[in-house]
PDB file of N, CA and C in Angstrom:
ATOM      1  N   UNK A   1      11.791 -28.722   6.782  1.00  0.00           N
ATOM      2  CA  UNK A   1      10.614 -28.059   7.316  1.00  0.00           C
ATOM      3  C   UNK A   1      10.933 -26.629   7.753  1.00  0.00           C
ATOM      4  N   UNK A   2      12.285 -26.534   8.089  1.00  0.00           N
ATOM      5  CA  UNK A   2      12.159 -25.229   8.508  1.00  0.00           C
ATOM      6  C   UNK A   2      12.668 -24.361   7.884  1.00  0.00           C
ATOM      7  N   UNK A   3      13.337 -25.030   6.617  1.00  0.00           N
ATOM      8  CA  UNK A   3      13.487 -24.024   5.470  1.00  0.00           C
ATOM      9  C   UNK A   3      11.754 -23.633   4.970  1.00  0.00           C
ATOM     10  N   UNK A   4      11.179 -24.176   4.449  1.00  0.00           N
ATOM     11  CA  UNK A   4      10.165 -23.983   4.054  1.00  0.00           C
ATOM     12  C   UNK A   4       9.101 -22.979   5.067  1.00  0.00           C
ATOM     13  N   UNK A   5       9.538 -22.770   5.961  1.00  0.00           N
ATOM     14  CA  UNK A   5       9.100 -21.707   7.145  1.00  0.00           C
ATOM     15  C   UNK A   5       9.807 -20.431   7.200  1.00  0.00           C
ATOM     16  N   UNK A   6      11.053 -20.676   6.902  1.00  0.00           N
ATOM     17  CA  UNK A   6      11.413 -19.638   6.695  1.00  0.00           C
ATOM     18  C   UNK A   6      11.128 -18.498   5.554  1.00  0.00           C
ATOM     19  N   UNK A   7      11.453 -19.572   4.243  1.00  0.00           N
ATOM     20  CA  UNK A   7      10.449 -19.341   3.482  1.00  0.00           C
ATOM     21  C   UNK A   7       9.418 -18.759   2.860  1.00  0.00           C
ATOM     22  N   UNK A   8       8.585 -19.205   3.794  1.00  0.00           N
ATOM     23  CA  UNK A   8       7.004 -18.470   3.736  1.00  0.00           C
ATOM     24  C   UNK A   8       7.233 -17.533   4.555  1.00  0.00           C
ATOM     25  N   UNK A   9       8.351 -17.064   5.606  1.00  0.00           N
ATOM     26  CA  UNK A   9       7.900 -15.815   6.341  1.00  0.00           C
ATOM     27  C   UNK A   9       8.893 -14.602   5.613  1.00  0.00           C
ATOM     28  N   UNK A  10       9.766 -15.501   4.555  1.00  0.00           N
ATOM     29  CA  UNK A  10      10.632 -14.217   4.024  1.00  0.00           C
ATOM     30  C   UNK A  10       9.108 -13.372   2.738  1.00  0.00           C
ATOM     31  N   UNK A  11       8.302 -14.223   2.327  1.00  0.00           N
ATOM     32  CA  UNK A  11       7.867 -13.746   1.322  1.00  0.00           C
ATOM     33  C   UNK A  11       6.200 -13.402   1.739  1.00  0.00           C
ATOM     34  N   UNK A  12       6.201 -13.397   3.299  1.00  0.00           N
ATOM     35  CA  UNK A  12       4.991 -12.571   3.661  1.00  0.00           C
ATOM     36  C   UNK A  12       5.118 -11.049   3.654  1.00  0.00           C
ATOM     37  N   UNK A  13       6.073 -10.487   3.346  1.00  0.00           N
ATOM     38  CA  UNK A  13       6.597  -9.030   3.686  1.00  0.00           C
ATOM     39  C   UNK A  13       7.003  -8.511   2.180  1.00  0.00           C
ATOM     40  N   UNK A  14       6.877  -9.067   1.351  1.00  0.00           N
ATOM     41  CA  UNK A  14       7.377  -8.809  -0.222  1.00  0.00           C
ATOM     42  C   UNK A  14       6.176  -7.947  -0.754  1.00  0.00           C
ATOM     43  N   UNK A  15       6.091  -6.746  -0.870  1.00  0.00           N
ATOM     44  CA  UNK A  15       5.721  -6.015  -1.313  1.00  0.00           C
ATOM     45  C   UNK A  15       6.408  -4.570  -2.683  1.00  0.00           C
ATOM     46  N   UNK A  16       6.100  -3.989  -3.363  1.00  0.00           N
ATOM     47  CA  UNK A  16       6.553  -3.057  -4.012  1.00  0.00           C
ATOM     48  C   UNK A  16       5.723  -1.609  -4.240  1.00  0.00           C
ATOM     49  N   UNK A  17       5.952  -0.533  -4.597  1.00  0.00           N
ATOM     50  CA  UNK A  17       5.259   0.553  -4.647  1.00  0.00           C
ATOM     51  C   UNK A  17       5.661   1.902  -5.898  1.00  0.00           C
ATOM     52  N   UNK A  18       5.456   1.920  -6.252  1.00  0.00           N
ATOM     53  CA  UNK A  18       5.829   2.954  -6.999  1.00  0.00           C
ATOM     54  C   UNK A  18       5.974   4.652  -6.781  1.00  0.00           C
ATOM     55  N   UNK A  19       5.436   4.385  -5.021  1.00  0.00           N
ATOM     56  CA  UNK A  19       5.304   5.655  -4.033  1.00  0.00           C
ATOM     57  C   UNK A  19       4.480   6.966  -4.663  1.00  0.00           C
ATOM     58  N   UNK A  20       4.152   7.878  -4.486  1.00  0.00           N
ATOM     59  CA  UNK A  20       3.424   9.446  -4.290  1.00  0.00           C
ATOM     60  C   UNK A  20       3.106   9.282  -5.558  1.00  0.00           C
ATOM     61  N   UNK A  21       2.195   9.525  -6.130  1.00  0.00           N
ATOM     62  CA  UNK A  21       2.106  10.445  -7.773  1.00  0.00           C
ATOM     63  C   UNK A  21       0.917  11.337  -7.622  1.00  0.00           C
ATOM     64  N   UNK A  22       1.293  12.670  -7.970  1.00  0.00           N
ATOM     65  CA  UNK A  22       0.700  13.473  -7.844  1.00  0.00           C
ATOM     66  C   UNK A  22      -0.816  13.488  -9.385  1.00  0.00           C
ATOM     67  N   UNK A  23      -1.804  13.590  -8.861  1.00  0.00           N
ATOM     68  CA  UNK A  23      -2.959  12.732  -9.356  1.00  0.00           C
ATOM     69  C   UNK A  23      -4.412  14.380  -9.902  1.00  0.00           C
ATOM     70  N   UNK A  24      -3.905  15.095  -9.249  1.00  0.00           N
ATOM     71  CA  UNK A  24      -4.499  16.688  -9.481  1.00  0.00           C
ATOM     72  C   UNK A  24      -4.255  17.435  -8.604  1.00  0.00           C
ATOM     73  N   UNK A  25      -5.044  19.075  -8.445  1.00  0.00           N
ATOM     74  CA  UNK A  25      -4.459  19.682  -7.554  1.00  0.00           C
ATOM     75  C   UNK A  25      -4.377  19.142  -5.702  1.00  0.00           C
ATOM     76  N   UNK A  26      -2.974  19.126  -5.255  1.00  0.00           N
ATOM     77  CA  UNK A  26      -3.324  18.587  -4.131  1.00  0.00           C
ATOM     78  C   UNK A  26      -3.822  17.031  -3.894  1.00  0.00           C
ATOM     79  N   UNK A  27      -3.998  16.496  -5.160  1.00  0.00           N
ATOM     80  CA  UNK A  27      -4.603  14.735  -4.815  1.00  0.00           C
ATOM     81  C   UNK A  27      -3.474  14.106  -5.563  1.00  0.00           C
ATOM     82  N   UNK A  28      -3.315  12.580  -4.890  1.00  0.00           N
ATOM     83  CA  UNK A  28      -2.249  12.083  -4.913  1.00  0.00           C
ATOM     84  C   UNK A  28      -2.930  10.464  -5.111  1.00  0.00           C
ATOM     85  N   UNK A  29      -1.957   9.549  -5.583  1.00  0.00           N
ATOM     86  CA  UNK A  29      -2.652   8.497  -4.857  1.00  0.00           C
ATOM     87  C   UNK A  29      -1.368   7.253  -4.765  1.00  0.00           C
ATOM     88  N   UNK A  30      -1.525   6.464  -4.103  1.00  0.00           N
ATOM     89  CA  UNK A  30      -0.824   4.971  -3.821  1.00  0.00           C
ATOM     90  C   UNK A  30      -0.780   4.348  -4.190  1.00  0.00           C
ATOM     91  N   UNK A  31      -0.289   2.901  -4.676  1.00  0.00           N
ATOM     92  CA  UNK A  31      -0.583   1.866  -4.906  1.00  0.00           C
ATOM     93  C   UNK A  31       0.702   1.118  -4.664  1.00  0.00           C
ATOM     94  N   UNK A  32       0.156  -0.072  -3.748  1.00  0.00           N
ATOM     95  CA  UNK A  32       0.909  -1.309  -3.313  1.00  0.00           C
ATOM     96  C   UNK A  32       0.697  -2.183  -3.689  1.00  0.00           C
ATOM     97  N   UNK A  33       1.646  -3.228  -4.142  1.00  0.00           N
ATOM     98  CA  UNK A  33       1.674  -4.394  -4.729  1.00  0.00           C
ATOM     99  C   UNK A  33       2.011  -5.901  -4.090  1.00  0.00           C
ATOM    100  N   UNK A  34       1.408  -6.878  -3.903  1.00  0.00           N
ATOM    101  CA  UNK A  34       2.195  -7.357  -3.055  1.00  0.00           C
ATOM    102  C   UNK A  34       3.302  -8.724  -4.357  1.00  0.00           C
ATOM    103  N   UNK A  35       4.380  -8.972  -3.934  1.00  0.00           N
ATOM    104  CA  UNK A  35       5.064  -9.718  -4.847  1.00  0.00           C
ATOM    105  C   UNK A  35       5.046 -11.235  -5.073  1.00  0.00           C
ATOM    106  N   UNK A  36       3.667 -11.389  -3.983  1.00  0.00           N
ATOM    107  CA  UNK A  36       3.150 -13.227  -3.509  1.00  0.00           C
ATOM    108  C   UNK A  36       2.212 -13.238  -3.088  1.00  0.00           C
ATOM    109  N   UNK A  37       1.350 -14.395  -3.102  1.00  0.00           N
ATOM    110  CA  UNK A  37      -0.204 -14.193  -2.803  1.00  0.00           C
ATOM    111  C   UNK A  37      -0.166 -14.150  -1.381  1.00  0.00           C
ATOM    112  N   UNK A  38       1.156 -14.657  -0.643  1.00  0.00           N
ATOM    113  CA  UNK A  38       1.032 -14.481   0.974  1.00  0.00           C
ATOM    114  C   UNK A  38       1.310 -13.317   1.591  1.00  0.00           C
ATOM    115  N   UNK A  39       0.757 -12.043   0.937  1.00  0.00           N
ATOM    116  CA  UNK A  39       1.101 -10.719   1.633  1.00  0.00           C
ATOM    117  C   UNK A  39      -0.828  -9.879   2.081  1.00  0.00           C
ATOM    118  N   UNK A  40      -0.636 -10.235   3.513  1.00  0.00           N
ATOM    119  CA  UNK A  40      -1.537  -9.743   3.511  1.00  0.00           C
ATOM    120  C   UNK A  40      -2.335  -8.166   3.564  1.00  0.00           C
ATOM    121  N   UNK A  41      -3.826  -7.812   3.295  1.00  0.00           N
ATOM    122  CA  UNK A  41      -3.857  -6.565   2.553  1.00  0.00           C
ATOM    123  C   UNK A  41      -3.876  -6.031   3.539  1.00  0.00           C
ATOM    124  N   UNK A  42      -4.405  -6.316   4.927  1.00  0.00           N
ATOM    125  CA  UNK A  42      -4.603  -5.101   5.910  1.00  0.00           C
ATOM    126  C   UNK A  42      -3.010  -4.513   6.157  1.00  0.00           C
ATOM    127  N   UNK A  43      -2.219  -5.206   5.990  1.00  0.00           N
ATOM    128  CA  UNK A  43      -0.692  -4.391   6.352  1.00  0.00           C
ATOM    129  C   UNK A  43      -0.924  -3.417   4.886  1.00  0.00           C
ATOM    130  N   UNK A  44      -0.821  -4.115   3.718  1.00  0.00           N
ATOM    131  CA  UNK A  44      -0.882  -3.465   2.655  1.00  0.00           C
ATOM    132  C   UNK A  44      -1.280  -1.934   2.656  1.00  0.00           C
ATOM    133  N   UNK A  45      -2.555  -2.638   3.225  1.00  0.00           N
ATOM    134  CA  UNK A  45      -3.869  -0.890   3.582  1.00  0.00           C
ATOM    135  C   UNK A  45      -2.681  -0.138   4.607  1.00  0.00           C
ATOM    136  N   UNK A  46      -2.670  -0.207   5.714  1.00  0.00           N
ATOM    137  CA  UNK A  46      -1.554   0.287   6.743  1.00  0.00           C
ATOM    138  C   UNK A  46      -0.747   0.853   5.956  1.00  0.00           C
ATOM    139  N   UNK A  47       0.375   0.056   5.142  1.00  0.00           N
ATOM    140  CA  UNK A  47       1.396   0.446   4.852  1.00  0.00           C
ATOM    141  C   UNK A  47       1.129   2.030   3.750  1.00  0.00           C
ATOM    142  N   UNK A  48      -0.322   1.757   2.828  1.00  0.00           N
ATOM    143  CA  UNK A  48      -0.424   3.052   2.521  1.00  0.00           C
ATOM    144  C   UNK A  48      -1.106   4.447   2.943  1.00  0.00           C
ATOM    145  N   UNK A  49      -2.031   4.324   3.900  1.00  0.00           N
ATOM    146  CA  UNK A  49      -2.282   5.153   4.910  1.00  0.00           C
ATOM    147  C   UNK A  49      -0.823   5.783   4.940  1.00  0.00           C
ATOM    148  N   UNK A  50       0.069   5.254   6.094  1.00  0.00           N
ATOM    149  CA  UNK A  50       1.304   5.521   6.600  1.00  0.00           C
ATOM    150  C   UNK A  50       1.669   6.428   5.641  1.00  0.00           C
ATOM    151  N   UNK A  51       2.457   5.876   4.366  1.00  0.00           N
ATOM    152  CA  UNK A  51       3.193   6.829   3.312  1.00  0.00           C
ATOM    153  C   UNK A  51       2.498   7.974   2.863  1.00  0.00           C
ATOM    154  N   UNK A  52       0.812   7.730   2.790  1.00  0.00           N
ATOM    155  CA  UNK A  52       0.188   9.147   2.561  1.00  0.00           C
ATOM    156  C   UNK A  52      -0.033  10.309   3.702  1.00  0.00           C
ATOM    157  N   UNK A  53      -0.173   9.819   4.810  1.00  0.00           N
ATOM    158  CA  UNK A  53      -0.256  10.202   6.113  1.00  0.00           C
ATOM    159  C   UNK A  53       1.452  11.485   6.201  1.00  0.00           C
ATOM    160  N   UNK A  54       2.235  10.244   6.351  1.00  0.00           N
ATOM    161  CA  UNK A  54       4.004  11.285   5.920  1.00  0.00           C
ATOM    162  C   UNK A  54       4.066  12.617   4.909  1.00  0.00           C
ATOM    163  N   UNK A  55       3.596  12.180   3.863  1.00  0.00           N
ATOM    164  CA  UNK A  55       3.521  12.561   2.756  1.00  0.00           C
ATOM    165  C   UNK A  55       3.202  13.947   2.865  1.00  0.00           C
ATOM    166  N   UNK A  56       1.859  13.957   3.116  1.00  0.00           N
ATOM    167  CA  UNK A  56       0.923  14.836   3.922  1.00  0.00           C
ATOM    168  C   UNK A  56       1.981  16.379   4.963  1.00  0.00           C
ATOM    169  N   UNK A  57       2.160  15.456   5.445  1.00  0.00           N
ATOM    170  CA  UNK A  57       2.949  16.269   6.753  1.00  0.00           C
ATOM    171  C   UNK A  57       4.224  16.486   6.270  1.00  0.00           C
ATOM    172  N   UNK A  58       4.894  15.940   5.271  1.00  0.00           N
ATOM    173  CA  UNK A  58       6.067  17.226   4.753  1.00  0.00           C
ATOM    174  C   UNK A  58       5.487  18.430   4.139  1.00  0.00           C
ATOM    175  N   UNK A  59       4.140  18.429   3.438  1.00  0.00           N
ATOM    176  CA  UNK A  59       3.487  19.527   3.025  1.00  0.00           C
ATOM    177  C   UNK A  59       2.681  20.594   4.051  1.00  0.00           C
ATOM    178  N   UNK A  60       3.021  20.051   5.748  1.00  0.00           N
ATOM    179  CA  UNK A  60       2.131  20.632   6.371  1.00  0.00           C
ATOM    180  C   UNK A  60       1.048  20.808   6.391  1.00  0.00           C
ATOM    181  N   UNK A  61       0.180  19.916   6.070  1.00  0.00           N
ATOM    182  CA  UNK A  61      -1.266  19.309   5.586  1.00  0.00           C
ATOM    183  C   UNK A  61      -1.809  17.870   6.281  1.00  0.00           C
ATOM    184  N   UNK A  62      -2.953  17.713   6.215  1.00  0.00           N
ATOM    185  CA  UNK A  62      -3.327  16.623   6.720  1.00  0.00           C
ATOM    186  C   UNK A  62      -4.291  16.178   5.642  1.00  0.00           C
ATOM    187  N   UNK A  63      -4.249  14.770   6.210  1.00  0.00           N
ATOM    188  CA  UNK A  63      -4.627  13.618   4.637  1.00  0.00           C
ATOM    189  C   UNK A  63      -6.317  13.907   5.252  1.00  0.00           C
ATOM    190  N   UNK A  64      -6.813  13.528   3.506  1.00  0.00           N
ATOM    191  CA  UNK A  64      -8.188  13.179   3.708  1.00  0.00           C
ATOM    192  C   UNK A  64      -8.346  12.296   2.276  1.00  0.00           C
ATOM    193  N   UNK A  65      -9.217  11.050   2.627  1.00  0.00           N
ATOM    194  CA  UNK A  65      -9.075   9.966   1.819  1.00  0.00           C
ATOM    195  C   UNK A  65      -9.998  10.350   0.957  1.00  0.00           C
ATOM    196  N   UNK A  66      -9.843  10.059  -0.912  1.00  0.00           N
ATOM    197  CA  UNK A  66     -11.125  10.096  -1.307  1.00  0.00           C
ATOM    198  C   UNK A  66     -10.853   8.842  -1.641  1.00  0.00           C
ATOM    199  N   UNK A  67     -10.582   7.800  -2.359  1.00  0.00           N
ATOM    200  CA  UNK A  67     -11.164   6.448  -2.325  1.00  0.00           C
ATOM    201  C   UNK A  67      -9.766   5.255  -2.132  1.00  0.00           C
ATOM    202  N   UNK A  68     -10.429   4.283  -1.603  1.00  0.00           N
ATOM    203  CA  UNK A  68      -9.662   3.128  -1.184  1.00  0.00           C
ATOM    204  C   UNK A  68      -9.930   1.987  -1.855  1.00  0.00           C
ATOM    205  N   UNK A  69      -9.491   1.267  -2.677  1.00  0.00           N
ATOM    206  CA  UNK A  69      -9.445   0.111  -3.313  1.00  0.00           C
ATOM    207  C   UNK A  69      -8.851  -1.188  -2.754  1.00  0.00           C
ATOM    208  N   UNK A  70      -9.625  -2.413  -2.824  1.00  0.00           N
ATOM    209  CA  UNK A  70      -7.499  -3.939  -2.825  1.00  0.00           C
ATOM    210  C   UNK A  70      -8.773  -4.564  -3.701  1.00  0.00           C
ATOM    211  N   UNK A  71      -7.757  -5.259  -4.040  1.00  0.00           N
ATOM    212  CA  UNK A  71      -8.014  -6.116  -5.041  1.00  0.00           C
ATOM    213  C   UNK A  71      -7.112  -7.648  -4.543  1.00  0.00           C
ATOM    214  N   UNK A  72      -7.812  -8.636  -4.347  1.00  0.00           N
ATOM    215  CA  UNK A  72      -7.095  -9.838  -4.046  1.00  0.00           C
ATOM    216  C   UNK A  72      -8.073 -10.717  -4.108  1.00  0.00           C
ATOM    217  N   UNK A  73      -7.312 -12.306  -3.918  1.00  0.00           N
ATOM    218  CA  UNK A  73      -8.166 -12.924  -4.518  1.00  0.00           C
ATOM    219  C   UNK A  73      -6.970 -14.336  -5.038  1.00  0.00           C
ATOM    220  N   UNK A  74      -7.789 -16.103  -4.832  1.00  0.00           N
ATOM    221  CA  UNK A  74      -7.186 -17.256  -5.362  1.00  0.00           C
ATOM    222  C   UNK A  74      -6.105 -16.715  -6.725  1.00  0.00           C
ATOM    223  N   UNK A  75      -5.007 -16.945  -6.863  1.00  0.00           N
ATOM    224  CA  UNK A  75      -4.426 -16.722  -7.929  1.00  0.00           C
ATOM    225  C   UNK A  75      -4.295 -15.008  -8.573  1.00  0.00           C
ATOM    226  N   UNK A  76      -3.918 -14.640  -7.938  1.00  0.00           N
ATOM    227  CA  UNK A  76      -3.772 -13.182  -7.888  1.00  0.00           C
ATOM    228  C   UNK A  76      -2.700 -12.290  -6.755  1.00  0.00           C
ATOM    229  N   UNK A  77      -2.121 -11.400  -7.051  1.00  0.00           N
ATOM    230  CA  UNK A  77      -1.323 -10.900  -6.084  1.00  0.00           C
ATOM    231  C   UNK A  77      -1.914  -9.995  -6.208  1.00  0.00           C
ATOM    232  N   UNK A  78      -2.067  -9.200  -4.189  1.00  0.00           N
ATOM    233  CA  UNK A  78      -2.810  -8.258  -3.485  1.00  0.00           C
ATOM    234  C   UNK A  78      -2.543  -7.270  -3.758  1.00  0.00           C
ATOM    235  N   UNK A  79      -3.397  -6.142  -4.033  1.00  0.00           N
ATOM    236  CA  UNK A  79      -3.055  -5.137  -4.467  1.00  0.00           C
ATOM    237  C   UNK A  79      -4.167  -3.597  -3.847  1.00  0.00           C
ATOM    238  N   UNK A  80      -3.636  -2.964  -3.298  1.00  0.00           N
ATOM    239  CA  UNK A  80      -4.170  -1.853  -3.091  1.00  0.00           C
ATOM    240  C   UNK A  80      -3.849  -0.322  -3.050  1.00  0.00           C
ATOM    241  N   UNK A  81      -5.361   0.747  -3.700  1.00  0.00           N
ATOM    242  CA  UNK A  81      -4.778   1.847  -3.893  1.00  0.00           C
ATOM    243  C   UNK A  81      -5.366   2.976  -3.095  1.00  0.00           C
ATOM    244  N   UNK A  82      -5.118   4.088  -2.511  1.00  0.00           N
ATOM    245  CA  UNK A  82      -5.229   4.725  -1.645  1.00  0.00           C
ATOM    246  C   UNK A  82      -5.410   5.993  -2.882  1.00  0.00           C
ATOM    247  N   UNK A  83      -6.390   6.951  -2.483  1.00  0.00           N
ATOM    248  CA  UNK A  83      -6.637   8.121  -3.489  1.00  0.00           C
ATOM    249  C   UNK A  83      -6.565   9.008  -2.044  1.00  0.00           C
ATOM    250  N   UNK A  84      -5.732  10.172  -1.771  1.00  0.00           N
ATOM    251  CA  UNK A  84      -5.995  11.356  -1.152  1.00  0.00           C
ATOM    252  C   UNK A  84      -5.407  12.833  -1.764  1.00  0.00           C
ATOM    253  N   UNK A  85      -6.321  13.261  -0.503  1.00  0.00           N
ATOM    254  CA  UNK A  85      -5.699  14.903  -0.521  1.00  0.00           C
ATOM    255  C   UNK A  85      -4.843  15.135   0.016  1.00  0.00           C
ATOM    256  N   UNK A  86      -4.600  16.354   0.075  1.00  0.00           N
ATOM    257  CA  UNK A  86      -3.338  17.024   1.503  1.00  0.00           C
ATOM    258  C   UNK A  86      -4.138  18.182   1.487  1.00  0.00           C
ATOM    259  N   UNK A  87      -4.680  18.261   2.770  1.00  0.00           N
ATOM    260  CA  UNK A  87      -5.555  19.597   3.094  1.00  0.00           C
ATOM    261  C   UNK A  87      -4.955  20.598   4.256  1.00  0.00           C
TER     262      UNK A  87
END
């Protein structure tokens, strides 16, 4: 039992990213993957805010979102994409 707990809490945090890609002038966008259906999206969302937010501020700029996507769902791994600027 408590392998199986462990388990499930090693593969709530399994995520991947392919980080920054520059998308046009100044727009960029995200996308997180999660690597198990037990990753949930609001960290997901968080986690890419955050990296665009950073991102942002090595350019001395501040983020402004143009669109936010997840995609999840029975039999599917979570997935969401973050579209911004650096203004």
């Amino acid at each position: 039992m408590i392998r199986l707990l462990l388990l499930a809490l090693t593969l709530v945090g399994c995520t991947s990213s392919p980080g920054i890609i520059p998308i046009g002038d100044d727009t960029y966008t995200i996308m997180i993957s999660g690597q198990s259906g037990f990753v949930p999206v609001g960290g997901m969302k968080a986690d890419a805010y955050k990296g665009a937010e950073k991102h942002c501020k090595t350019l001395s700029k501040s983020l402004e979102e143009v669109s936010f996507n997840s995609d999840s769902g029975f039999g599917k791994f979570p997935e969401v994409e973050l579209k911004f600027k650096c203004v």
